[in-house]
Protein backbone atom coordinates (compact mmCIF):
# COMPACT_ATOMS: atom_id res chain seq x y z
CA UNK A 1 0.00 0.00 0.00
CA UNK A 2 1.40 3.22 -1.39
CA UNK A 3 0.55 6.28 1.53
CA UNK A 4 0.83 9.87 0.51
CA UNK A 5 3.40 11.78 2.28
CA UNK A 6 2.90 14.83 4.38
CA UNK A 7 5.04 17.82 3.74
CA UNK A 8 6.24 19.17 7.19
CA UNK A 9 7.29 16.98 10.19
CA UNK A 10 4.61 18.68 11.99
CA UNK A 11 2.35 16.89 9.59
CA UNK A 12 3.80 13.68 9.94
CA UNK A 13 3.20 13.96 13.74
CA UNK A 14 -0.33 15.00 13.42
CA UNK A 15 -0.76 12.35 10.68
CA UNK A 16 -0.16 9.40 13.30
CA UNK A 17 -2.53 11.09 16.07
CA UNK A 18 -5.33 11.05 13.13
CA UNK A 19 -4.08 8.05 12.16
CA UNK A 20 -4.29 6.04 15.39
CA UNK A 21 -0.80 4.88 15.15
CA UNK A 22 2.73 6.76 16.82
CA UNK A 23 5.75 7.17 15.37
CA UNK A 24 8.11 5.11 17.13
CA UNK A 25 10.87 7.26 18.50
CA UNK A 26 14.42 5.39 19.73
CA UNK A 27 17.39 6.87 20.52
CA UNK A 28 20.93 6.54 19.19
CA UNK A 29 24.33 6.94 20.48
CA UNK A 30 26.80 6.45 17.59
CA UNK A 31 26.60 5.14 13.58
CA UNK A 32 25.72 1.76 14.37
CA UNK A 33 22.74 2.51 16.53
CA UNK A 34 21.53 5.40 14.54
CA UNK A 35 22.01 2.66 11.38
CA UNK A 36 19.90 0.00 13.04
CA UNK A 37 17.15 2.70 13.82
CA UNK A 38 17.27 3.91 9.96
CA UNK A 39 17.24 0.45 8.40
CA UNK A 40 14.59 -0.88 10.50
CA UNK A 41 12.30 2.25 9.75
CA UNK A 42 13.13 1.31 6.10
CA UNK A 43 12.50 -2.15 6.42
CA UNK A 44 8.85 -1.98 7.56
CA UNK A 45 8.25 1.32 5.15
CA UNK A 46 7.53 3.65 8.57
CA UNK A 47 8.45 6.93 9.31
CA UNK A 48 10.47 7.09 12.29
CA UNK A 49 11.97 9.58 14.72
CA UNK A 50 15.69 9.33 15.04
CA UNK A 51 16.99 11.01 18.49
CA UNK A 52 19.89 12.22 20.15
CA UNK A 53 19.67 13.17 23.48
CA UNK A 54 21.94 15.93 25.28
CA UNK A 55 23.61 12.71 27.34
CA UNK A 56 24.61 10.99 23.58
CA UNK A 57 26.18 14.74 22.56
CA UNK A 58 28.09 14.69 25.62
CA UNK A 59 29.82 11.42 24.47
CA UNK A 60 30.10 12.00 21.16
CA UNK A 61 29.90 15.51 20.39
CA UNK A 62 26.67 17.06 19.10
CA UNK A 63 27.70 18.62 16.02
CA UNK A 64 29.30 15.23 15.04
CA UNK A 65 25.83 13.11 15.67
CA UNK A 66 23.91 16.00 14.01
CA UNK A 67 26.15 15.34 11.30
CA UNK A 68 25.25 11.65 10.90
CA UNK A 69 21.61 11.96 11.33
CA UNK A 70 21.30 14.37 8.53
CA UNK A 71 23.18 12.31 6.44
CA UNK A 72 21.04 8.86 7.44
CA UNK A 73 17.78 11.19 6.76
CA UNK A 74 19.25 12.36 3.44
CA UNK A 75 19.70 8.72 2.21
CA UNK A 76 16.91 7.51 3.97
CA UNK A 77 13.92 6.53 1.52
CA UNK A 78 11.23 6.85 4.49
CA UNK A 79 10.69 10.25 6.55
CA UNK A 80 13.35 10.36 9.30
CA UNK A 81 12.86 13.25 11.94
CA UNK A 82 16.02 13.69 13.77
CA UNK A 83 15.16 14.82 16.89
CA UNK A 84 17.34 16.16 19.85
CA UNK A 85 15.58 14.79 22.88
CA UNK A 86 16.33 15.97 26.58
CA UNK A 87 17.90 18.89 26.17
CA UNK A 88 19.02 20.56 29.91
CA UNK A 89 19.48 24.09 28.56
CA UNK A 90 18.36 26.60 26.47
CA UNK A 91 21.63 27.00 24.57
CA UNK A 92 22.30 23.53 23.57
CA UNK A 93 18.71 22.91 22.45
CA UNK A 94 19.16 26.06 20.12
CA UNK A 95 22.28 24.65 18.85
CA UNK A 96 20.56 21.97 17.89
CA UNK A 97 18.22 23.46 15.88
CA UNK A 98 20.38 25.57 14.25
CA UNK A 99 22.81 22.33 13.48
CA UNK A 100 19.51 20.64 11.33
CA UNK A 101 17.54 19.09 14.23
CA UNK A 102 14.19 18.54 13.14
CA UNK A 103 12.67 19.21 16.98
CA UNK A 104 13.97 19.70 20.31
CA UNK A 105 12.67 18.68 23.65
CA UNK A 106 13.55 20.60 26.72
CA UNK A 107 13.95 19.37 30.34
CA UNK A 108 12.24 22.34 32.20
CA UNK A 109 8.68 24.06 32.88
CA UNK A 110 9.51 28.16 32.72
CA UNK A 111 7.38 29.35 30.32
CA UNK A 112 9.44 32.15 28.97
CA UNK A 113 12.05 29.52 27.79
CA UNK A 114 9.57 27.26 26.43
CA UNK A 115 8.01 29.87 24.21
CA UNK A 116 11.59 31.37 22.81
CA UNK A 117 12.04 27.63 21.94
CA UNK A 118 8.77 26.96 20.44
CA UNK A 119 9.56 30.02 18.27
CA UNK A 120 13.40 29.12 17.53
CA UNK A 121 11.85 25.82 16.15
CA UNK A 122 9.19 27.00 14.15
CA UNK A 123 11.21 29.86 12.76
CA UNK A 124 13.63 26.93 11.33
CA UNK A 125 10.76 24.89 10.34
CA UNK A 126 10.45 22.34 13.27
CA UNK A 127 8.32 21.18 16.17
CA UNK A 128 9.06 21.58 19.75
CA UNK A 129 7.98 19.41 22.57
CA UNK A 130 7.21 20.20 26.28
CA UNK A 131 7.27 17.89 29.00
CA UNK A 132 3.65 18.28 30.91
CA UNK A 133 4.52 17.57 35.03
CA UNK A 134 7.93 16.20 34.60
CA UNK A 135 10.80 17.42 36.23
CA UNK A 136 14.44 18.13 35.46
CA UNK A 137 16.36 14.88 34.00
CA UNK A 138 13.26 12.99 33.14
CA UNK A 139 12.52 11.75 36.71
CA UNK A 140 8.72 11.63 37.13
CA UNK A 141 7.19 13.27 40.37
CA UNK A 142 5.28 15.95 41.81
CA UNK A 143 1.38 16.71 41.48
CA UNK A 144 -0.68 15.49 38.59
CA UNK A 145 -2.36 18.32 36.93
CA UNK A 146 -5.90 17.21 36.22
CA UNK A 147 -7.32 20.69 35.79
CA UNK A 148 -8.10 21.71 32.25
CA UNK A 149 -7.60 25.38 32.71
CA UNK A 150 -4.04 24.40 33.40
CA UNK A 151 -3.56 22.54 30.57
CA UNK A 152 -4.97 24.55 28.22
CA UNK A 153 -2.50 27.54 29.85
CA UNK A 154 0.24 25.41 29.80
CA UNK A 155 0.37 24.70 26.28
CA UNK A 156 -0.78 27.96 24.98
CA UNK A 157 2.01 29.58 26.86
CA UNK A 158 4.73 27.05 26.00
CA UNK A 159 3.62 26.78 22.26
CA UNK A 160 4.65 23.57 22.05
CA UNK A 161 3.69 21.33 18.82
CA UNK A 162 4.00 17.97 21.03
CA UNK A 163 3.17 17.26 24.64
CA UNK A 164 4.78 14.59 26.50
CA UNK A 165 2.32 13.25 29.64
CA UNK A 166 2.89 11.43 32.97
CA UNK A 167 0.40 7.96 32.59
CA UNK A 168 2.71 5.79 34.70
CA UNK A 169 5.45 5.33 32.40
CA UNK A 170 9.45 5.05 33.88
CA UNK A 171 12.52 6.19 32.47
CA UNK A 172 15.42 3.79 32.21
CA UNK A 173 13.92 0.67 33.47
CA UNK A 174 14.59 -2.62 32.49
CA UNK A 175 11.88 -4.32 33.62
CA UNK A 176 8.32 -4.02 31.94
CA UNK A 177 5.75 -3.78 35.01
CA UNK A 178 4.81 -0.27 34.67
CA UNK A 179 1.06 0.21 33.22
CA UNK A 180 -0.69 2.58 31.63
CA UNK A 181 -2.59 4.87 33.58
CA UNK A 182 -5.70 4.47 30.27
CA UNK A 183 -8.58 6.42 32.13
CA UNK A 184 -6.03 9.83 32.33
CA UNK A 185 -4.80 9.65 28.63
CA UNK A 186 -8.16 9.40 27.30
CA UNK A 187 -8.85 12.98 29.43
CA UNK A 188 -5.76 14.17 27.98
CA UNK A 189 -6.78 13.37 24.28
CA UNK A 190 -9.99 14.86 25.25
CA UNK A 191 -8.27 17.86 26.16
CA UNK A 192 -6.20 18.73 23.68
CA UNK A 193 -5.87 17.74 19.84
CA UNK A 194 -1.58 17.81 20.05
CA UNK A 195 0.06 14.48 19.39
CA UNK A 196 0.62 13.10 22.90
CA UNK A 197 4.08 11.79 23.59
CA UNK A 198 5.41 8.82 26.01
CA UNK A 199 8.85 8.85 27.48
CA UNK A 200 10.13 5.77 29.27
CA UNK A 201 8.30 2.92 26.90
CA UNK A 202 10.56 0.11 27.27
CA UNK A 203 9.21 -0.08 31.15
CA UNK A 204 5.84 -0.74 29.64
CA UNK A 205 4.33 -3.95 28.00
CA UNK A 206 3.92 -3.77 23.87
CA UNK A 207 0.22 -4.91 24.22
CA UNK A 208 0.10 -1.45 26.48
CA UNK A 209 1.95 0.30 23.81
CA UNK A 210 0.31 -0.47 21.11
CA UNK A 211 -3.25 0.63 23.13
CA UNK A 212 -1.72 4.01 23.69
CA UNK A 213 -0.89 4.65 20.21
CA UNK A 214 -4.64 4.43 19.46
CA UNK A 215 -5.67 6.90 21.72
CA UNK A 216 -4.17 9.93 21.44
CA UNK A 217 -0.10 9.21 21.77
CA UNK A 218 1.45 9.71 18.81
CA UNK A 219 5.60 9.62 19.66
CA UNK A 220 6.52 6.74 21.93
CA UNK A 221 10.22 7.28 23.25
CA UNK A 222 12.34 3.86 23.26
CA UNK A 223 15.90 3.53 24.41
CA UNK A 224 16.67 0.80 27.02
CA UNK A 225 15.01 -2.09 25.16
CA UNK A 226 17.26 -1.34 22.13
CA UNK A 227 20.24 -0.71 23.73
CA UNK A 228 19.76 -4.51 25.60
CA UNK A 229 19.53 -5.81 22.29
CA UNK A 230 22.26 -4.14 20.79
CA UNK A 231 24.70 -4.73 23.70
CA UNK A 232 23.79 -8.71 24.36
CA UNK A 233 24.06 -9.17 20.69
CA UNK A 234 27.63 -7.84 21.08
CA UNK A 235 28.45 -9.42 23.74
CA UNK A 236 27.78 -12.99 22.43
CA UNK A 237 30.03 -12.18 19.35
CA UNK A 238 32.44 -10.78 22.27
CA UNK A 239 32.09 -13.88 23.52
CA UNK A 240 32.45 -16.09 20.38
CA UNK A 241 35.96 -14.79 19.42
CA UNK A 242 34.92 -11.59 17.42
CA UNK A 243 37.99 -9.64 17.48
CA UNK A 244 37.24 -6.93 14.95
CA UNK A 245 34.85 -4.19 16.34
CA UNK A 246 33.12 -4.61 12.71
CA UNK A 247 31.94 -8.09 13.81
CA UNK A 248 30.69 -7.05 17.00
CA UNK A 249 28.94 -3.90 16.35
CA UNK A 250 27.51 -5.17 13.24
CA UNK A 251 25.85 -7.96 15.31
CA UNK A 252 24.67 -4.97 18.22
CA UNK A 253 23.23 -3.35 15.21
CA UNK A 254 21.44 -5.98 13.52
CA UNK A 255 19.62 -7.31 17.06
CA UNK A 256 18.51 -3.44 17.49
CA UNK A 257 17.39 -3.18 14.06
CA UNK A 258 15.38 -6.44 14.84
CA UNK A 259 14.11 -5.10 17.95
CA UNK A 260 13.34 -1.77 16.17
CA UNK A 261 11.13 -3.36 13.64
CA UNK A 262 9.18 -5.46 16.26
CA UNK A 263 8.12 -1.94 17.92
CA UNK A 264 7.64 -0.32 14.93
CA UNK A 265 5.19 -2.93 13.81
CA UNK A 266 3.24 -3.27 17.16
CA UNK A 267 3.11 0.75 17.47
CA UNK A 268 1.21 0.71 13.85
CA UNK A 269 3.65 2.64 12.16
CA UNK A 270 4.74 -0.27 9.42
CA UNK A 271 3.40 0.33 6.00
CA UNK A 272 2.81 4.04 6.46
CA UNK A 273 5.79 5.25 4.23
């Protein structure tokens, strides 16, 4: 089946909140991870969200990564948003966007900053995305905000394009025995017509995954699972003799690209490129 493209990554966003499907979102670190995120995306004809967060830059230099994400989305033959996730500051998150970034995300809830962000990235023709009752470095906490009024003022004065929201998800965490919190997304969708965005998915179940992307979640963020793959996968070649970092890489990026694919198929995102 042959899909029609939308024209702005914006559009591709709102496409998949229409659609009843998200955009599977993972997170790379270096070429091999950002190849097994690319490939898979072209394997199963999805558009995907390639991200860097500010930790990644901080190992291997943002300008370099920016470098290789533009040039996987250039040779890419499905839509590839690179996307520069967790950004702790201002600065860097403008750097970003000034470097090719697609979107940012910003750890933070001042409203001034949010807005000067939301307007750096639509100025370069981008999305931004705010964090709704999440606190600096991702850890979730604090007071739910159930109140309408404060939702509606939160995103009108952040101008964000995407809105990431607290339904019991968990950052880094192996395990998958968090659960959806089902009853407060479908307020949420209610609330607002952005594409809703989940950080922390690999703590969750796929079956729950795949739920949430028909109701209103539209970007699901995924980083531990992969990174399990990819680094057991090296380890057995490790393990096996594999001297040459060739061998073992190449067999880290392969079991993420598989791993990829199987979320990328379960989130409703195959055959929609």
């Amino acid at each position: 089946m042959t899909v029609a493209l939308p024209q702005t990554t914006t559009d591709i966003l709102c496409a998949a909140r229409a659609g009843g499907y998200a955009l599977a979102a993972f997170n790379a670190v270096n070429l091999e991870t950002a190849q097994a995120i690319v490939r898979a995306a072209e394997a199963t004809r999805a558009p995907v969200i390639l991200q860097f967060s500010q930790n990644a830059a901080r190992h291997g230099g943002l300008a370099q990564l920016a470098a290789l994400g533009l040039s996987l989305k250039a040779e890419a033959y499905v839509p590839v948003l690179l996307h520069f996730d967790h950004a702790e500051d201002e600065a860097v998150a403008l750097q970003a966007l000034k470097l090719g970034f697609d979107g940012v995300m910003l750890e933070g809830d001042d409203p001034a900053t949010l807005r000067r962000l939301a307007d750096a990235a639509h100025d370069s023709g981008g999305y931004f995305e705010a964090e709704y009752e999440v606190v600096v470095k991702g850890e979730r906490g604090g007071e739910r905000h159930d109140d309408p009024a404060h939702l509606a003022e939160f995103i009108g004065g952040s101008g964000c394009d995407l809105l990431a929201v607290d339904i019991g998800s968990a950052h880094k965490q192996e395990s998958k025995n968090a659960h959806l919190d089902f009853d407060r997304l479908a307020r949420l969708a209610e609330l607002t017509s952005l594409p809703l965005v989940l950080h922390g998915a690999s703590s969750v179940p796929v079956e729950e995954l795949a739920r949430a992307a028909t109701l209103g979640i539209a970007k699901i963020n995924l980083a531990t699972d992969l990174t399990l793959a990819f680094t057991a996968a090296a380890r057995q070649s490790l393990d096996a003799g594999a001297k040459d970092p060739r061998q073992y890489l190449g067999a880290g990026r392969d079991a993420m690209q598989a791993c990829a694919e199987t979320y990328i198929r379960a989130l409703g995102g195959a055959g929609r490129a």
